[in-house]
Structures are given as C-alpha cells and as structure tokens.
C-alpha atoms as a PDB file:
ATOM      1  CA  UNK A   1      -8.221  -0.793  17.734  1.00  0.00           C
ATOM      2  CA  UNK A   2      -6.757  -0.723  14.253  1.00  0.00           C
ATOM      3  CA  UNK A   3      -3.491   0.066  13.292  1.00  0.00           C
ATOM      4  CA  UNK A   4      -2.327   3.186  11.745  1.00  0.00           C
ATOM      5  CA  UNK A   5       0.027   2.820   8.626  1.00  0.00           C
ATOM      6  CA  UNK A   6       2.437   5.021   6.927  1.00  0.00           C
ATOM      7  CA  UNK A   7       4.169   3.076   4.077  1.00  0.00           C
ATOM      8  CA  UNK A   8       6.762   4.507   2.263  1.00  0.00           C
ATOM      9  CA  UNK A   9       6.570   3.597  -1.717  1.00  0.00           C
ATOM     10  CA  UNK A  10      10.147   4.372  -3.647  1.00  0.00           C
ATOM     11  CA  UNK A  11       9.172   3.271  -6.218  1.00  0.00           C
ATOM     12  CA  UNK A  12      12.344   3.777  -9.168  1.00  0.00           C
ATOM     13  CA  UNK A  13      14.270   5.789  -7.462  1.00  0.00           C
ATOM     14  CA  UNK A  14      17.165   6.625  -5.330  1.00  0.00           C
ATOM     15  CA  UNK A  15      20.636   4.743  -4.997  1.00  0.00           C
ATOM     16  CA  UNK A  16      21.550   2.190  -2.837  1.00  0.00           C
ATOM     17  CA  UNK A  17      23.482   4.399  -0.308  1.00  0.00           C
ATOM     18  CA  UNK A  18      20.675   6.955  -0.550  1.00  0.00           C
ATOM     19  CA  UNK A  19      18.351   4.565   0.317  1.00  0.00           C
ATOM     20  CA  UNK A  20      20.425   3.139   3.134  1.00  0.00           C
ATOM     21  CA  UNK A  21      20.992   6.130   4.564  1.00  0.00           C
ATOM     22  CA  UNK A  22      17.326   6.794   4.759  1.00  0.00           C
ATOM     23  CA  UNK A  23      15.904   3.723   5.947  1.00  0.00           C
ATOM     24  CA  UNK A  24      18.205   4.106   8.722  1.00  0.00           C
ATOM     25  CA  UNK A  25      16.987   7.233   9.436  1.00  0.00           C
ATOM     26  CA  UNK A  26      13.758   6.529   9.526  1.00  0.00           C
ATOM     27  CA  UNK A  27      14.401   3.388  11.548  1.00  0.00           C
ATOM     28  CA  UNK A  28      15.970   5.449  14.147  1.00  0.00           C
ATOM     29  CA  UNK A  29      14.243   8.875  14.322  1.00  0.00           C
ATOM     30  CA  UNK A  30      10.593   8.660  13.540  1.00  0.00           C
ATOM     31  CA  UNK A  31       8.237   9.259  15.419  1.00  0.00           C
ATOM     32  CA  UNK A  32       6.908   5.964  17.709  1.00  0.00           C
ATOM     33  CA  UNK A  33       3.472   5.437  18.484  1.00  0.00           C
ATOM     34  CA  UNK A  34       2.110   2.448  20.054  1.00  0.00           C
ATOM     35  CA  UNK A  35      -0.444   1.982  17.129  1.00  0.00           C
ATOM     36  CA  UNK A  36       1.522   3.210  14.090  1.00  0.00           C
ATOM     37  CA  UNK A  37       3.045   0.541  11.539  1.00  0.00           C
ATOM     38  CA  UNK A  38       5.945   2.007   9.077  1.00  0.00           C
ATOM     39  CA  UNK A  39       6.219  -0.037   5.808  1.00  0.00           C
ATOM     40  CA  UNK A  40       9.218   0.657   3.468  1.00  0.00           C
ATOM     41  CA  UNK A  41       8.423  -0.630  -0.257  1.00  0.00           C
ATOM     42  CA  UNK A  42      12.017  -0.742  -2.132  1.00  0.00           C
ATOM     43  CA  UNK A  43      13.376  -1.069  -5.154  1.00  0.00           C
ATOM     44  CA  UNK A  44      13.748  -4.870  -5.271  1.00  0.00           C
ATOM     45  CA  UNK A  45      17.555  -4.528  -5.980  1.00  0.00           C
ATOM     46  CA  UNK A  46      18.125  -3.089  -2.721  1.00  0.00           C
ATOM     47  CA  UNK A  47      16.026  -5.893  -0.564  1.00  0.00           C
ATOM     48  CA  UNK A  48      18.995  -7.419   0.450  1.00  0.00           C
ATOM     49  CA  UNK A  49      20.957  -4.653   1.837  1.00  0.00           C
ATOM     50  CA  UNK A  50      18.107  -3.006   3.833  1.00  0.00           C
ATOM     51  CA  UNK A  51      17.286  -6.261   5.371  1.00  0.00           C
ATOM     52  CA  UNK A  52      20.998  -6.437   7.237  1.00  0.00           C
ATOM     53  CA  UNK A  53      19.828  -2.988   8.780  1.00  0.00           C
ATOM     54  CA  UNK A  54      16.202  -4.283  10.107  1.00  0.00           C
ATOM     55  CA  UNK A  55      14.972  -2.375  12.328  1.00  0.00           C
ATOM     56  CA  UNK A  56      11.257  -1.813  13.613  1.00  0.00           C
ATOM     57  CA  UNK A  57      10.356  -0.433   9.948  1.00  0.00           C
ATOM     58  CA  UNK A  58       8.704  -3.765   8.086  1.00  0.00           C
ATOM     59  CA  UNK A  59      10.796  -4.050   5.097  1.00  0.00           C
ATOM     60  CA  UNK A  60       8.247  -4.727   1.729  1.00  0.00           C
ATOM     61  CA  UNK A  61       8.681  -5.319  -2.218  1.00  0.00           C
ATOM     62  CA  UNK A  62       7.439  -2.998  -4.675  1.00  0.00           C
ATOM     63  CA  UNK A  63       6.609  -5.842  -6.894  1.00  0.00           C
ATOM     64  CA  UNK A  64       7.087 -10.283  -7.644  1.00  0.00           C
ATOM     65  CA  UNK A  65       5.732 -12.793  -9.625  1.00  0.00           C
ATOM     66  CA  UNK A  66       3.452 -15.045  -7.788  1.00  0.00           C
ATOM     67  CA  UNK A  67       5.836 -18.332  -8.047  1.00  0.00           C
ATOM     68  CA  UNK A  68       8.695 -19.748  -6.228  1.00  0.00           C
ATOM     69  CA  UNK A  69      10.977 -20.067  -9.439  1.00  0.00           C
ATOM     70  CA  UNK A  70      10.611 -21.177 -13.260  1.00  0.00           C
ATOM     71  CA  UNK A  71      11.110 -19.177 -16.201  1.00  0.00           C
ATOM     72  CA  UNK A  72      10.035 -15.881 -16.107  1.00  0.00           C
ATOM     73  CA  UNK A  73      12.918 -13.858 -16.868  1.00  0.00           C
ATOM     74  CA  UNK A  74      13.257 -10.559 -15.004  1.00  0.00           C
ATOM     75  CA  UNK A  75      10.755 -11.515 -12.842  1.00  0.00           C
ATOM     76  CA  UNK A  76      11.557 -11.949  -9.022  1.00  0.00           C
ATOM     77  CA  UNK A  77      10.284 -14.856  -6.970  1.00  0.00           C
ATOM     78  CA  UNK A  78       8.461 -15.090  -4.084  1.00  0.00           C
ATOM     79  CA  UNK A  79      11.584 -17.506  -2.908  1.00  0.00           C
ATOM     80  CA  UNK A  80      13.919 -14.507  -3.440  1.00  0.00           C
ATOM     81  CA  UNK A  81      11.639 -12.221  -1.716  1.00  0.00           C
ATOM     82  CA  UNK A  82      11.956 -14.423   1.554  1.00  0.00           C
ATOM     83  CA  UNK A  83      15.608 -14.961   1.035  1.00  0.00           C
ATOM     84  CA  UNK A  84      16.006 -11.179   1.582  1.00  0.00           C
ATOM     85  CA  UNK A  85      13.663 -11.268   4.509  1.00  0.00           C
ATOM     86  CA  UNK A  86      11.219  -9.540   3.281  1.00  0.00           C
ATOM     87  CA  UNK A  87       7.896  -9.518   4.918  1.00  0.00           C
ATOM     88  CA  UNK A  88       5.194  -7.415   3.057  1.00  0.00           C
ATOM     89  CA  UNK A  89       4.501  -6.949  -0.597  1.00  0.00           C
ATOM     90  CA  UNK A  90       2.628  -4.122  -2.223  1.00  0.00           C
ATOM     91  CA  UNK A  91      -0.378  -5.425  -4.802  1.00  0.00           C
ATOM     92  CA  UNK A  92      -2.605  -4.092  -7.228  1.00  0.00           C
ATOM     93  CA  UNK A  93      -0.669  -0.229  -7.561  1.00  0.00           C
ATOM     94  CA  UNK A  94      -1.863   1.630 -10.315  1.00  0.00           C
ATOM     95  CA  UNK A  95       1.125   1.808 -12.191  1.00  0.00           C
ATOM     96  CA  UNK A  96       1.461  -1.667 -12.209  1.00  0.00           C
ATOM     97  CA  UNK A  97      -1.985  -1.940 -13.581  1.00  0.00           C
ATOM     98  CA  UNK A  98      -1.684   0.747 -16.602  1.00  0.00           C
ATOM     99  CA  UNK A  99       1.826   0.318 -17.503  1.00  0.00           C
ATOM    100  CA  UNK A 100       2.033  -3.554 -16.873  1.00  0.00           C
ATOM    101  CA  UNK A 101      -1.029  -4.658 -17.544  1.00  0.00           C
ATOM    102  CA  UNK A 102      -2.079  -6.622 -14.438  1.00  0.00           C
ATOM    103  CA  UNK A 103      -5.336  -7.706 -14.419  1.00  0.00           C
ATOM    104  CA  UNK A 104      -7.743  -7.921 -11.602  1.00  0.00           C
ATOM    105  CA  UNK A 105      -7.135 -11.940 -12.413  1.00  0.00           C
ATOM    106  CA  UNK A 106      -3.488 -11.786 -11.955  1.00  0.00           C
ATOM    107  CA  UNK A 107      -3.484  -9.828  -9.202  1.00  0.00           C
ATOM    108  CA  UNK A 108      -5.725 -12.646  -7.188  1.00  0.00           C
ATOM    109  CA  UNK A 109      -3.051 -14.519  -7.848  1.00  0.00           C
ATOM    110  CA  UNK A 110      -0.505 -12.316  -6.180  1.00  0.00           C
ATOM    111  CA  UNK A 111      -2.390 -11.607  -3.553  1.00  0.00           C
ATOM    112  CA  UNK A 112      -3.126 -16.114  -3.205  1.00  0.00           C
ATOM    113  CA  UNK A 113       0.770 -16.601  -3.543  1.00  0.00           C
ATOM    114  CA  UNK A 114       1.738 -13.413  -0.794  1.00  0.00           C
ATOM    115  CA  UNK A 115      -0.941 -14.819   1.167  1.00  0.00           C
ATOM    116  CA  UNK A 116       0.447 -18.509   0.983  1.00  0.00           C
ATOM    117  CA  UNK A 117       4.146 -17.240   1.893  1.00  0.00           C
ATOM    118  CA  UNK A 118       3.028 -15.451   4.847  1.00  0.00           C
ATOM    119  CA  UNK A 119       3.429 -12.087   3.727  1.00  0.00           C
ATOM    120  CA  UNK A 120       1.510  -9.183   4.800  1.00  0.00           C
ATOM    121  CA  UNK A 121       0.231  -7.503   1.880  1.00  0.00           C
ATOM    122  CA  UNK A 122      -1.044  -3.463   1.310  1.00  0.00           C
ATOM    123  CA  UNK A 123      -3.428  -3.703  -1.782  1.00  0.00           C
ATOM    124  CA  UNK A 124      -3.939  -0.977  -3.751  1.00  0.00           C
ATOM    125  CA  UNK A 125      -7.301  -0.081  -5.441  1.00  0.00           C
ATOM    126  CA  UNK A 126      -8.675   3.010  -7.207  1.00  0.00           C
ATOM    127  CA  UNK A 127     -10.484   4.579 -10.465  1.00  0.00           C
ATOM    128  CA  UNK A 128      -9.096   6.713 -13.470  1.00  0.00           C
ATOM    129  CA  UNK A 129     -10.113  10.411 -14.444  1.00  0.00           C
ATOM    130  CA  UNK A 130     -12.774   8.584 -16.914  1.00  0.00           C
ATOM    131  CA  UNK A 131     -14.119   6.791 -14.327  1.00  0.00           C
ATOM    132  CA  UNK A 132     -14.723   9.226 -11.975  1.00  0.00           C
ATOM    133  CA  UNK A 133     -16.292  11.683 -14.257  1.00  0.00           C
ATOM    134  CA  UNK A 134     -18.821   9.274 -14.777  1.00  0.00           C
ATOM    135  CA  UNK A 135     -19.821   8.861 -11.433  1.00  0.00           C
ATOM    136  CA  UNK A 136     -18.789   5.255 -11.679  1.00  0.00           C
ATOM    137  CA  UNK A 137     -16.260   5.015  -9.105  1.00  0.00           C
ATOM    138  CA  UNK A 138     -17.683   2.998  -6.174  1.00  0.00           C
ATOM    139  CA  UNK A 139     -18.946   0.343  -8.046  1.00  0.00           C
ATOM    140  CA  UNK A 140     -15.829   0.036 -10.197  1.00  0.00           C
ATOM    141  CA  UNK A 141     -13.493  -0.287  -6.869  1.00  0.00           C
ATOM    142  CA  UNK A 142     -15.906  -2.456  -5.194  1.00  0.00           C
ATOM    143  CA  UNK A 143     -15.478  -4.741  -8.114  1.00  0.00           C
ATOM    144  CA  UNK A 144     -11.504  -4.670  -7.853  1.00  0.00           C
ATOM    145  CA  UNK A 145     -11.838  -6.022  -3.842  1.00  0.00           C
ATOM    146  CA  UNK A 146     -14.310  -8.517  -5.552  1.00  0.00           C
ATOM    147  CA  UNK A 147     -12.032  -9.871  -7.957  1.00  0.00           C
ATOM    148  CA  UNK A 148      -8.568  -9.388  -6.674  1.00  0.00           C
ATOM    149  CA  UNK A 149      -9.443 -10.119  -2.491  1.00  0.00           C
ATOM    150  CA  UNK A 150     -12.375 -11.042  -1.178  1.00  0.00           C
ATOM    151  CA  UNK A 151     -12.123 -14.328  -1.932  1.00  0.00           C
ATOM    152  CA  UNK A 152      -9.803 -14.925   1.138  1.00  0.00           C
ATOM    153  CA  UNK A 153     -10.780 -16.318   4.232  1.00  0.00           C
ATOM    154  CA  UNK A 154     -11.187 -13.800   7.249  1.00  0.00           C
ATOM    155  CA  UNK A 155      -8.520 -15.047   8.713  1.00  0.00           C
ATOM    156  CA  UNK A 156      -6.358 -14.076   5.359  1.00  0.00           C
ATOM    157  CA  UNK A 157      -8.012 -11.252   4.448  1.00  0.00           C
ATOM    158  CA  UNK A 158      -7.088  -9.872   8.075  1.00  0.00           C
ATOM    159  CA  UNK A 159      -3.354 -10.341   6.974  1.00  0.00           C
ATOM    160  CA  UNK A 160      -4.328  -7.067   4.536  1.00  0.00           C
ATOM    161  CA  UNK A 161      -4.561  -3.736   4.677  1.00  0.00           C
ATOM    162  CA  UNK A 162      -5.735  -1.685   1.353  1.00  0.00           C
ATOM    163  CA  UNK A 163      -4.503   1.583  -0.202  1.00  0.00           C
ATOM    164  CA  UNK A 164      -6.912   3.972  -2.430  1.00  0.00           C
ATOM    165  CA  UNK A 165      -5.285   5.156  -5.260  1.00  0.00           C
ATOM    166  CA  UNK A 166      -7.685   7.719  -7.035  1.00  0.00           C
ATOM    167  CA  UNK A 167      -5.619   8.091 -10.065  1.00  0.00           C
ATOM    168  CA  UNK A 168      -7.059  11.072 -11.428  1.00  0.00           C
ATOM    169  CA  UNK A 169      -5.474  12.951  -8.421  1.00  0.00           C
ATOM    170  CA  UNK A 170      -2.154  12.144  -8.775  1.00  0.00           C
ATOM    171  CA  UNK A 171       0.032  14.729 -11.084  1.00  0.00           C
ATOM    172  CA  UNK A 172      -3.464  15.348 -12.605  1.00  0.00           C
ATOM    173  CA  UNK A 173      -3.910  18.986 -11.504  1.00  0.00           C
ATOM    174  CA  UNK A 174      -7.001  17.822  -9.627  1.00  0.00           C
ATOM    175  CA  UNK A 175      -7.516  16.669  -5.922  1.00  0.00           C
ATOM    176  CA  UNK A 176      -9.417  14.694  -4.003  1.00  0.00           C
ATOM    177  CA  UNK A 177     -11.310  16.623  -1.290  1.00  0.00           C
ATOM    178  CA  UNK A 178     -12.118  15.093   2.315  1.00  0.00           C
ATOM    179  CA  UNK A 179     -15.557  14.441   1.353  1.00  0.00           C
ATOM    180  CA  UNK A 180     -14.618  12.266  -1.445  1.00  0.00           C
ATOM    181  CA  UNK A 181     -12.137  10.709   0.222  1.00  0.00           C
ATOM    182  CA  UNK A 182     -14.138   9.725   3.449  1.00  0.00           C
ATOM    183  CA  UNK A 183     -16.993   8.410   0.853  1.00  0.00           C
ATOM    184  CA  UNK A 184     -14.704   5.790  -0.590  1.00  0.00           C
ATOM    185  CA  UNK A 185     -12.771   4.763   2.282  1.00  0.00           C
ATOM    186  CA  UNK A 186     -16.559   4.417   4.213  1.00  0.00           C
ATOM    187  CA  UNK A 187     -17.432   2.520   1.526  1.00  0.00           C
ATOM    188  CA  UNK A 188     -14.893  -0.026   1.497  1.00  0.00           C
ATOM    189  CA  UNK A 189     -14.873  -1.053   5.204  1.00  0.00           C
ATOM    190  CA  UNK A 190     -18.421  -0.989   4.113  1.00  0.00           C
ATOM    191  CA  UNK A 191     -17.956  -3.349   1.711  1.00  0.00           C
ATOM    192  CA  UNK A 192     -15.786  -5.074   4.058  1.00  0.00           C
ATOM    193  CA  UNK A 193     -18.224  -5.573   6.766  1.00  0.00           C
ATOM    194  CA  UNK A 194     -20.898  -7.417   4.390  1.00  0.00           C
ATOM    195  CA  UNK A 195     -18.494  -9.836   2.578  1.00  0.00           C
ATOM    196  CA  UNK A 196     -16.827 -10.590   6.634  1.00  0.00           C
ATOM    197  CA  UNK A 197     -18.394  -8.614   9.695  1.00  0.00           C
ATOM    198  CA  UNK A 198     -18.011  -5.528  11.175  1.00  0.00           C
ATOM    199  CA  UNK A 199     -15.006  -6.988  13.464  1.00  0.00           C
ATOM    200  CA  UNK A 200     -12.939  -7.777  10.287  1.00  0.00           C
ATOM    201  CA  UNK A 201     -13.937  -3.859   8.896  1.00  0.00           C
ATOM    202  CA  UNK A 202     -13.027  -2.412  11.945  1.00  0.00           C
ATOM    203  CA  UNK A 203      -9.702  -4.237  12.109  1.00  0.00           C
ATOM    204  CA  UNK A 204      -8.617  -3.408   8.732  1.00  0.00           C
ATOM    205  CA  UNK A 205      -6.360  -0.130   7.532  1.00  0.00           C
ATOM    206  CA  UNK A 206      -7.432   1.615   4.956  1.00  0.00           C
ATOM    207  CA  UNK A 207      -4.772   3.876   3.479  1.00  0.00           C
ATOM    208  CA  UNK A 208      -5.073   6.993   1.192  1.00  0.00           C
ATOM    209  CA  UNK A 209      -2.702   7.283  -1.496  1.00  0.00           C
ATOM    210  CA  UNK A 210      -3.313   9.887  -3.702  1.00  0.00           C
ATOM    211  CA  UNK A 211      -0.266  12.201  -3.390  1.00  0.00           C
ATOM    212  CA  UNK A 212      -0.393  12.858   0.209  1.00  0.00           C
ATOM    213  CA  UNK A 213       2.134  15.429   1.281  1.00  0.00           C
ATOM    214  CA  UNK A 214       2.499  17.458   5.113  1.00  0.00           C
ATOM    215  CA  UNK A 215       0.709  20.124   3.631  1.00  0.00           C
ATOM    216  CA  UNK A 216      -2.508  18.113   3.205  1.00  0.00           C
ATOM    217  CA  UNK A 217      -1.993  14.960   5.621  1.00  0.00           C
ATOM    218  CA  UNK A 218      -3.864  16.913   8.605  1.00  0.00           C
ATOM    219  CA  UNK A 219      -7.083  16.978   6.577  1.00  0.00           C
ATOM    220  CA  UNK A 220      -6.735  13.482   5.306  1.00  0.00           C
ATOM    221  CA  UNK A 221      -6.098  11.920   8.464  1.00  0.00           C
ATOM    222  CA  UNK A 222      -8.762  13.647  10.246  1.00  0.00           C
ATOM    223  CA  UNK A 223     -11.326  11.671   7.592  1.00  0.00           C
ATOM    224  CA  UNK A 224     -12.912   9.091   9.964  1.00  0.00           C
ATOM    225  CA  UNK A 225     -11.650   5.995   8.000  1.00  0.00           C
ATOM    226  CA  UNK A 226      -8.421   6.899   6.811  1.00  0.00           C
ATOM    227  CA  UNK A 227      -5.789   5.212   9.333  1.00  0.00           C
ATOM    228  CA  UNK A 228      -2.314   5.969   7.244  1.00  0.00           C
ATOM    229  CA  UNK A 229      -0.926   6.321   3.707  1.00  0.00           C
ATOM    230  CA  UNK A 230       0.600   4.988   0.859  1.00  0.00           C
ATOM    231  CA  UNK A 231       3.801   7.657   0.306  1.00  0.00           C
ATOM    232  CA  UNK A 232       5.180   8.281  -2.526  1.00  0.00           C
ATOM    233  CA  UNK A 233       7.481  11.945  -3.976  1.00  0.00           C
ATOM    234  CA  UNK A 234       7.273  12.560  -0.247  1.00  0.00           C
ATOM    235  CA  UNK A 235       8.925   9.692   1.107  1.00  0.00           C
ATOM    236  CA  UNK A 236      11.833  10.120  -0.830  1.00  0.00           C
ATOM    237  CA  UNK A 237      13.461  12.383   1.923  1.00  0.00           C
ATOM    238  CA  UNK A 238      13.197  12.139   5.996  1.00  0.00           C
ATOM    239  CA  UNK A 239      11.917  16.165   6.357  1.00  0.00           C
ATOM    240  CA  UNK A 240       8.861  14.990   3.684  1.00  0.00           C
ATOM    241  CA  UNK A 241       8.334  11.522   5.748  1.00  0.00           C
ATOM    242  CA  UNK A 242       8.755  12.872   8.753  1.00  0.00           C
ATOM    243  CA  UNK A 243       6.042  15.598   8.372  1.00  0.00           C
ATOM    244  CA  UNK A 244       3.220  13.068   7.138  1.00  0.00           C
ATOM    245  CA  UNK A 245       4.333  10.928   9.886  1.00  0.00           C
ATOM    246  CA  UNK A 246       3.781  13.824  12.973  1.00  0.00           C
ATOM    247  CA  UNK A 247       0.439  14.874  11.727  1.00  0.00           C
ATOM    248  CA  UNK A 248      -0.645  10.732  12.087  1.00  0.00           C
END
C-alpha cells in the first residue's frame, strides 16, 4: 500500500521562531496515521535550527544546486543540505521554473545529484493557463517526467514521489475540478506503469498541489489517485495544516 503525503511548502515566509514554533507543533499534535508521511519544505536559512528539533516530520529544502561545493554564489550545496540533516528536497516547483528559469535539463540534474545523496525527493510537475486552454496538458506533463525523471532506475525512481502543480489554478481565479484532477494524476501512474510496471505505479504518491485548502481537501482526496498534497498559504498556520491533514 502506498503512502499518503502531506508536505508542507513555506516557501518565503515566516521567521525563524515562527517557524520553530510550528514545526514543533506539528511534530507533536498532528494527526498519526500508520500510512501518512509529513514533509516540511523550509526556508533554507532555517535548516539548521529545525533539524535540532527532529521529530517524526521529515525535514526537506525548498531548493539547492546540484553540487557538493564550487562557485556558485548564493547557491546552497547539496553538502550543506546534509550538514543540516536534511533528508528530502523539493524539485521541479513551478516557481522555480518561471521565475528561475530551470529547465527540464537542469532539473534532471537535481533530481541525479538528490538521488546520488540519498535524498528523497517530491517532484513537482504541471501546465500553465496557455497550456491548458489548448488542450495540451497531458502530453506537455508527460514530457516533463520524460525529461526531468524517468531516466532513473526503478529502484531510484521509487525514492520519488511527484506533486501536480496545475498552475493556472493557483491565485488564477480558476480551479481545478475532481474530474480534471483524477485525469492527470491517472495519467501519470499511467505513465508510470509503462516506463516501470504497475508495482512501481502503485507504490508511488502522487500529490495535488494546486492550492489545496480544508475547504476543498475532502473532494481532492477522495480522487482515486491522489494520496496527499503539496501545501502551501495553508500550511503557514497549524488550524490550516491541521484541517487538510484530518480530512487525509
């Protein structure tokens, strides 16, 4: 049986005793389940101190640069990602595609260098407005997994669990019904199944991340193929957590 997931993205946000304070409380009063994984992605200046408070929550980074050291100024190493005991890394989100430019290219080599450092990774996929609109969206996701991931071995690849991101519904106004949600996350253990086997797709979480919130997480999670999410505005505070967490 696969795991569920419920990661927690921060993204730029919070202070360091904010986000203390909240990992411990979602360390200590979350709900447990046998088969649910929590992931905390943190601002990469605050690695350090959340590690000394490791609890059953795996601690992750937001972002790194797929090398141990050299000179790459700002960046942060996959070195100083293991020095804060950090043990999962989030890949391929789509603000680190539009605003940073990472290619599907560069991201392969995240996901070779995570891989190589024995991190579990959560990679992120997903199509814009545009694409969408012109019906285009399977084939251009499928093509993401093609570039960026299925080139591991099984064995790697079962190190993974992947996050859809359809942009267009997030802060768009629009949003993603179960149908279309259920479509894309079939498709993708689909997709799964013919590059491995159908023991690989059914081992694999496949998160939704497209502004999930406990209004709408009963619906989402009651898609066949959705086993978690990728959390963002809502994970910012224990009540919001908390509530996408119950309805898991």
């Amino acid at each position: 049986m696969r795991k569920k997931v419920l990661a927690a993205n921060w993204k730029m946000n919070l202070s360091l005793t904010e986000a203390k304070d909240l990992y411990v409380q979602f360390d200590s009063s979350l709900p447990k389940f046998e088969n649910l994984t929590y992931y905390v992605f943190s601002p990469s200046i605050f690695l350090h101190e959340l590690s000394s408070n490791k609890g059953s929550i795996i601690l992750g980074a937001q972002n790194f640069f797929p090398a141990d050291k050299g000179a790459f100024t700002g960046e942060i190493s996959t070195s100083h990602l293991l020095d804060a005991q950090v043990s999962s890394v989030l890949i391929g989100h789509s603000e680190r595609r539009m605003y940073f430019s990472e290619s599907n290219e560069f991201l392969k080599q995240k996901v070779d260098s995570a891989i190589q450092h024995g991190f579990q990774v959560v990679f992120c996929c997903g199509e814009s407005l545009e694409t969408r609109d012109k019906n285009e969206q399977l084939s251009f996701v499928k093509n993401q997994l093609e570039a960026s991931l299925f080139h591991l071995s099984a064995s790697e690849f079962l190190t993974c669990a992947i996050a859809y991101e359809p942009i267009w519904a997030i802060g768009t106004g629009r949003t993603a019904n179960e149908e279309q949600i259920e479509e894309m996350h079939h498709s993708i253990r689909s997709w799964i199944s013919e590059k491995y086997n159908s023991e690989v797709a059914e081992s694999t979480s496949l998160l939704y991340g497209g502004s999930c919130n406990g209004k709408n997480a009963k619906s989402i999670f009651s898609c066949p193929n959705v086993d978690g999410g990728l959390i963002g505005g809502a994970s910012l505070t224990f009540e919001g957590f908390n509530e996408i967490a119950r309805e898991l």
